[in-house]
N, C-alpha and C. Protein backbone atom coordinates (compact mmCIF):
# COMPACT_ATOMS: atom_id res chain seq x y z
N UNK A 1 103.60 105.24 107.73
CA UNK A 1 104.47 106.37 107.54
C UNK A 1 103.72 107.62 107.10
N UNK A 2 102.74 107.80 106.50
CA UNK A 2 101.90 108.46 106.13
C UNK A 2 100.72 109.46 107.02
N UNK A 3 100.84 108.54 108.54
CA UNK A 3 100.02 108.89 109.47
C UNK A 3 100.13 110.37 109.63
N UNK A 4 99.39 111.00 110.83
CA UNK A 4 99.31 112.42 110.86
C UNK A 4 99.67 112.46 112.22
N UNK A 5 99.80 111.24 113.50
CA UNK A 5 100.23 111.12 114.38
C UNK A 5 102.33 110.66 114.38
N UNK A 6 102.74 111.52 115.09
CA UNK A 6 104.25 111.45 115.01
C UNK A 6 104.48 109.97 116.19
N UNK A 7 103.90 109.63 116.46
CA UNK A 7 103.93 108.01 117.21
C UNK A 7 103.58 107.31 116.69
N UNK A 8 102.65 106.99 115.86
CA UNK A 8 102.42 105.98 114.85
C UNK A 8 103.38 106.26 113.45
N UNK A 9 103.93 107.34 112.96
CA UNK A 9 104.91 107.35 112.55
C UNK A 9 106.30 106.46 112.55
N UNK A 10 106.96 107.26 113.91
CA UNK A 10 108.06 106.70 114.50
C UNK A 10 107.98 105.28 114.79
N UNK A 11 106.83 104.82 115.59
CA UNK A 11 106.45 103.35 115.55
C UNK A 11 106.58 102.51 113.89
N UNK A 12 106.20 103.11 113.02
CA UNK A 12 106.38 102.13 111.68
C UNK A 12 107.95 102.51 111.54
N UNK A 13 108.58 103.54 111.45
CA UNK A 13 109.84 103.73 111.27
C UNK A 13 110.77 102.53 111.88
N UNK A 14 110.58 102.45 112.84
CA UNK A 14 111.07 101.23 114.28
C UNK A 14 110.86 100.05 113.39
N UNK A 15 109.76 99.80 113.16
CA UNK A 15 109.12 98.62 113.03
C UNK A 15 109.80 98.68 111.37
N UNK A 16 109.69 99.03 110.44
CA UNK A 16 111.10 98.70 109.50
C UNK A 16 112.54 98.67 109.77
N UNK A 17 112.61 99.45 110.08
CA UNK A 17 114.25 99.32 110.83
C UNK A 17 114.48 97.75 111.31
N UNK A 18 113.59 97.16 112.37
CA UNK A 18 113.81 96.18 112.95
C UNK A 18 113.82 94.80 111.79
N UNK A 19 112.80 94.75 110.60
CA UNK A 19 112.62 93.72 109.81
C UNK A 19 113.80 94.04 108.72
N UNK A 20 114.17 95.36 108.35
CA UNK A 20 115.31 95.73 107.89
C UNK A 20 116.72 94.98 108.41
N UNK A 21 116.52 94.94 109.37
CA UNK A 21 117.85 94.69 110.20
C UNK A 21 118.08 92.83 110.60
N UNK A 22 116.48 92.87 110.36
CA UNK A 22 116.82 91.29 110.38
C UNK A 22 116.72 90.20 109.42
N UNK A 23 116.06 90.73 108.25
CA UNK A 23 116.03 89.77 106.98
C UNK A 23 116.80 90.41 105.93
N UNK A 24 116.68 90.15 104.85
CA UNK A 24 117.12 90.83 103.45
C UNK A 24 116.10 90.73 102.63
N UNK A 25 115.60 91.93 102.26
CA UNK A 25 113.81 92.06 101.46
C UNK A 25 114.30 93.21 100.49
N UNK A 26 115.54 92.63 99.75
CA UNK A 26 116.04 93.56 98.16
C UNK A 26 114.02 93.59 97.36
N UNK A 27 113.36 92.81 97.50
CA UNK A 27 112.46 93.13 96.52
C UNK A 27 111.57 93.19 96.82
N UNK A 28 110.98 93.55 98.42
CA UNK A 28 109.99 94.48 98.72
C UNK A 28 110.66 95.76 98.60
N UNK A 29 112.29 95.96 98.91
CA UNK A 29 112.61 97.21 99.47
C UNK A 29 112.35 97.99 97.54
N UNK A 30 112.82 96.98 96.50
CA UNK A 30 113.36 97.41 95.54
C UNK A 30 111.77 98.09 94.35
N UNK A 31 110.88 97.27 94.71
CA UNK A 31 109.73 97.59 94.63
C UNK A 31 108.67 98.94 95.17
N UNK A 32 109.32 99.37 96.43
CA UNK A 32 109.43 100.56 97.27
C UNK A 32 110.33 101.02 97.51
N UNK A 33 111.29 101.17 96.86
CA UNK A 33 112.18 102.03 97.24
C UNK A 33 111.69 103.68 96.99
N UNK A 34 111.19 104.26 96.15
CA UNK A 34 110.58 105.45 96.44
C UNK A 34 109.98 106.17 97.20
N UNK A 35 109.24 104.75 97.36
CA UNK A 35 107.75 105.80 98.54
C UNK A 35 108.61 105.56 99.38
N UNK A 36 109.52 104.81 99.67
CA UNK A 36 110.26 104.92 101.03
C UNK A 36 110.88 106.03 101.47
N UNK A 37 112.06 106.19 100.19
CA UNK A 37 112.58 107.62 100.39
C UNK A 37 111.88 109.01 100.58
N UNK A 38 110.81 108.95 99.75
CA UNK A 38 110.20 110.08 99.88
C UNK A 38 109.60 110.24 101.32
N UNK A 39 108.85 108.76 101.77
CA UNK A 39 108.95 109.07 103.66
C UNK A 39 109.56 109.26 104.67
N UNK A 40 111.21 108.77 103.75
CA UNK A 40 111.89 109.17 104.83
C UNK A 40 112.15 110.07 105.11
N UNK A 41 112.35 111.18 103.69
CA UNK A 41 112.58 112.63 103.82
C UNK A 41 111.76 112.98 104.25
N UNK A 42 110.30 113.20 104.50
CA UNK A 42 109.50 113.52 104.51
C UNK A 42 109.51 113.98 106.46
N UNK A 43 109.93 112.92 106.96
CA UNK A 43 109.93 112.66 108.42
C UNK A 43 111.15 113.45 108.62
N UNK A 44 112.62 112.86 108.33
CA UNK A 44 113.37 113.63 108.01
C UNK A 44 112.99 115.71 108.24
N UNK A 45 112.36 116.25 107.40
CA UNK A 45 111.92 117.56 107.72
C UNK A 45 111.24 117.93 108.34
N UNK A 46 110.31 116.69 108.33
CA UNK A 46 109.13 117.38 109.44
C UNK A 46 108.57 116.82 110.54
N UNK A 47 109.98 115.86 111.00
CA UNK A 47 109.65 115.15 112.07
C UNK A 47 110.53 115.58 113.11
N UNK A 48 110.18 115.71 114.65
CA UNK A 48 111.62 116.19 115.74
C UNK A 48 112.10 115.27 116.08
N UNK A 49 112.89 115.28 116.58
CA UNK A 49 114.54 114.86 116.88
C UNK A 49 114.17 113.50 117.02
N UNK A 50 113.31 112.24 117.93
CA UNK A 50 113.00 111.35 117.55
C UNK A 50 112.67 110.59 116.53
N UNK A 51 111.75 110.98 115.77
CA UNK A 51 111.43 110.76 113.85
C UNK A 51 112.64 110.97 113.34
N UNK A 52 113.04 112.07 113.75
CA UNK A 52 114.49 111.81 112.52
C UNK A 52 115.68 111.11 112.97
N UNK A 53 115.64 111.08 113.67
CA UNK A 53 116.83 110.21 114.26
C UNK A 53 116.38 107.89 113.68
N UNK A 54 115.03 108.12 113.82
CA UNK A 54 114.71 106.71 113.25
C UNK A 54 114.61 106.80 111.84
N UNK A 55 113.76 108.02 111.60
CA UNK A 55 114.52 107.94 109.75
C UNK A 55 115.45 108.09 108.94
N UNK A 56 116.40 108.56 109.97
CA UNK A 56 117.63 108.63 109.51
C UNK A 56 118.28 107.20 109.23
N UNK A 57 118.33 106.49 110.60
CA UNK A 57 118.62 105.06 110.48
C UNK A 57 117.61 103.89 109.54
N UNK A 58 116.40 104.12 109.38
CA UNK A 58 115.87 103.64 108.47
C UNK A 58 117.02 103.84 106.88
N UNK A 59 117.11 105.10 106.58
CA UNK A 59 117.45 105.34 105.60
C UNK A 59 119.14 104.70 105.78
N UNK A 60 119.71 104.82 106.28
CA UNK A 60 121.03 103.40 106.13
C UNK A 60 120.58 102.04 106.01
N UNK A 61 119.49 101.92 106.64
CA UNK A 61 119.27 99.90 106.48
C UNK A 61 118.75 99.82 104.83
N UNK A 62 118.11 101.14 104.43
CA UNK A 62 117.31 101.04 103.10
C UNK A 62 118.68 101.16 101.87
N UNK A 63 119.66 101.78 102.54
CA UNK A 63 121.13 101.65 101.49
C UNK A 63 121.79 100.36 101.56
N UNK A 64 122.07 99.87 102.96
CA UNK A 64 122.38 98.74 103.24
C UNK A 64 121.22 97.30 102.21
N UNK A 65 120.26 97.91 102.53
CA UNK A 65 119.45 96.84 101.26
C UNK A 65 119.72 96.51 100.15
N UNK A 66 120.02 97.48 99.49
CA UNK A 66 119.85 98.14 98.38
C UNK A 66 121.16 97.46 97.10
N UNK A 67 121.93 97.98 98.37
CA UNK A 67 123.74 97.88 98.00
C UNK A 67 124.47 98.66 97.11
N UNK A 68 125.12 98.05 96.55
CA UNK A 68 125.79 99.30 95.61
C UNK A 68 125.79 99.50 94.50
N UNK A 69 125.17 100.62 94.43
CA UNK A 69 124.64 100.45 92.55
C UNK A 69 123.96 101.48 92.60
N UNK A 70 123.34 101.70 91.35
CA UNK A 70 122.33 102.81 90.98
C UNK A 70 120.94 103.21 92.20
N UNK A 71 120.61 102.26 92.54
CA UNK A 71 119.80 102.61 93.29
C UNK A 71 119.83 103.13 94.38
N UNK A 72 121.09 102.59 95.05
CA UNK A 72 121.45 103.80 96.07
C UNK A 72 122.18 104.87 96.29
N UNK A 73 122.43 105.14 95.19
CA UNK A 73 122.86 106.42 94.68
C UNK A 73 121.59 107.68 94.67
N UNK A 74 120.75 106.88 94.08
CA UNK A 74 118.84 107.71 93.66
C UNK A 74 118.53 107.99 95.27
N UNK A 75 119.10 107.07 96.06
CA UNK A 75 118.39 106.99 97.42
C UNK A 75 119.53 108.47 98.12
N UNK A 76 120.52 108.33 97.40
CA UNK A 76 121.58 109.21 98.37
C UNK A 76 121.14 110.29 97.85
N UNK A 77 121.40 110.62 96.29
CA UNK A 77 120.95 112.13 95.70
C UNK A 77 119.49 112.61 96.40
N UNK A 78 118.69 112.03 96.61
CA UNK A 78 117.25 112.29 97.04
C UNK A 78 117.53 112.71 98.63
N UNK A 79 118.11 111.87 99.41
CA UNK A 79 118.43 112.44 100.92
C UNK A 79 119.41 113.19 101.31
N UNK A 80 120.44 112.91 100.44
CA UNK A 80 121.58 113.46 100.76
C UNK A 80 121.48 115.38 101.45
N UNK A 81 121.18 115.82 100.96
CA UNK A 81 120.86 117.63 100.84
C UNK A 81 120.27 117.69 101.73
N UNK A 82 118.87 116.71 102.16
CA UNK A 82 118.31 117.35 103.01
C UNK A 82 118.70 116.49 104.87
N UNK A 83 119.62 115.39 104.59
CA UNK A 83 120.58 115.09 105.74
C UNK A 83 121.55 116.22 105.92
N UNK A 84 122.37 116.54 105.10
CA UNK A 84 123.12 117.72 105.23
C UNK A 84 122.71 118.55 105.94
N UNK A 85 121.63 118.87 105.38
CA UNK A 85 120.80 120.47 106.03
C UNK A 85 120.74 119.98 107.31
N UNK A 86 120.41 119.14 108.02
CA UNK A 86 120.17 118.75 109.62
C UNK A 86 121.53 118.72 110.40
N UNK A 87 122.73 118.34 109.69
CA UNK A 87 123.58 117.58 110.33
C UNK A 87 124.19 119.29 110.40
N UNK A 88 124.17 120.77 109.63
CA UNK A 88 124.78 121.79 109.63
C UNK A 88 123.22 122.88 110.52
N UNK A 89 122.69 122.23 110.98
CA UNK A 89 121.55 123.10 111.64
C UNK A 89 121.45 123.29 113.13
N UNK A 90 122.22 124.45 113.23
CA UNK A 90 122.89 124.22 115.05
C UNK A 90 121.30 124.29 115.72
N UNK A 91 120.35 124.14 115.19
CA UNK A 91 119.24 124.19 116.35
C UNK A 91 118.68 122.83 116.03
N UNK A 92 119.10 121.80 115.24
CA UNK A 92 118.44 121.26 115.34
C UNK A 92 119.25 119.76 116.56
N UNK A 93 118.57 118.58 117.36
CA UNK A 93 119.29 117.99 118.42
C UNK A 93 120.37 117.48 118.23
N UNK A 94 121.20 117.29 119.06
CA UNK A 94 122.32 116.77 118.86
C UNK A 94 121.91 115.38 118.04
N UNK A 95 121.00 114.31 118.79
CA UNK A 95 120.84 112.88 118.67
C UNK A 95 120.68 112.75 117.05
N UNK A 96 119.52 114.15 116.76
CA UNK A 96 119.21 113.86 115.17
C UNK A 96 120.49 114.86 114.09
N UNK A 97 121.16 115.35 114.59
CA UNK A 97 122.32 115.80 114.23
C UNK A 97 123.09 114.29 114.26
N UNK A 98 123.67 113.67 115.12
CA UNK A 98 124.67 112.67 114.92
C UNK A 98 124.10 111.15 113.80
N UNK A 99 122.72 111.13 113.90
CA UNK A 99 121.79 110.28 113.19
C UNK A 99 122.29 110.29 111.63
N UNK A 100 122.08 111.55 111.38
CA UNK A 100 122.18 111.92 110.02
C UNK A 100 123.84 111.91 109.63
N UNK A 101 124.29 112.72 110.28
CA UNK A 101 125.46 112.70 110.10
C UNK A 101 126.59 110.48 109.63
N UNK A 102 125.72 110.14 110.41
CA UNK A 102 126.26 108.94 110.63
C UNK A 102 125.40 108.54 109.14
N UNK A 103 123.84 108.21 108.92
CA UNK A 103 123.62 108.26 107.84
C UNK A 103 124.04 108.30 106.65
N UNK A 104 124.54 109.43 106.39
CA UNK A 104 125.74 110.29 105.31
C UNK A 104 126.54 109.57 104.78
N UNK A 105 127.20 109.15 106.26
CA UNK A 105 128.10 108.51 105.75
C UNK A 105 128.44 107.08 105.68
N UNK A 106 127.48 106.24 105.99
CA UNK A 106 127.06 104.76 105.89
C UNK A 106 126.95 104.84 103.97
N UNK A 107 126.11 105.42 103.86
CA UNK A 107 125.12 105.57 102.10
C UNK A 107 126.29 106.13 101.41
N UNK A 108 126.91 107.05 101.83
CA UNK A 108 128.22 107.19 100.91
C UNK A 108 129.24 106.71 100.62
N UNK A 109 129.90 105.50 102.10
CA UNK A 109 130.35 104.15 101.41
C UNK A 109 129.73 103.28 100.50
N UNK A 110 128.73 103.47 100.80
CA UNK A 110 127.92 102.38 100.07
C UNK A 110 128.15 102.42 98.66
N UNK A 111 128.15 103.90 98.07
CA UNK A 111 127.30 103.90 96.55
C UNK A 111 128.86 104.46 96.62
N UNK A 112 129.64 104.94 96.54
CA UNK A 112 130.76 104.89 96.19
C UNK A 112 131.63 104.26 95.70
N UNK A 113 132.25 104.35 94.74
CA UNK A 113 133.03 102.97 93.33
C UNK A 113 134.30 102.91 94.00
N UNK A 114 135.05 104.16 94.37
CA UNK A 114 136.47 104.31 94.52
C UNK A 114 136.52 104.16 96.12
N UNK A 115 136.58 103.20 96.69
CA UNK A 115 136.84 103.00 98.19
C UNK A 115 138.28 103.52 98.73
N UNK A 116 139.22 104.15 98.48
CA UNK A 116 139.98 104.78 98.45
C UNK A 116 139.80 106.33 98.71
């Protein structure tokens, strides 16, 4: 995630998403949950419409991990603002516009008490 190439990027993005999606790793994720977020945002701003569209969805499997509680709350306050900013940025793509948008609102059921 760290790379300086936006394909070896997106490729690790994928490549969590996919082990995300198929095991439950609360305590690798819970152990990294920071550096995660901070990569995801990270891609998130300064990645195009591909990168963010996989870090966007990264960042639901990492709430979906997580579950509901404090920690994904830290994960929402930390992304939340800067998903916003994408999902209200008429230049930025539709795909990473609907990404985030969908994002949003996966993590905000999530950490939300009052399901109502």
């Amino acid at each position: 995630l760290y790379s300086n190439s936006a394909k070896t990027r997106q490729a690790a993005l994928e490549s969590l998403k996919s082990a995300f999606s198929s095991k439950i790793l609360y305590e690798f994720v819970m152990e990294r949950r920071m550096t995660l977020t901070d990569s995801i945002e990270r891609c998130i701003k300064k990645g195009k419409s591909d990168e963010q569209c996989a870090a966007a969805g990264l960042a639901c499997l990492l709430c979906v991990q997580m579950g509901s509680g404090i920690e994904s709350e830290e994960i929402l306050n930390t992304l939340g603002p800067v998903l916003k900013k994408i999902v209200c940025d008429g230049t930025a793509s539709i795909q990473a516009r609907q990404a985030c948008a969908t994002c949003l609102g996966i993590c905000c059921f999530i950490v939300t008490d009052d399901i109502t």
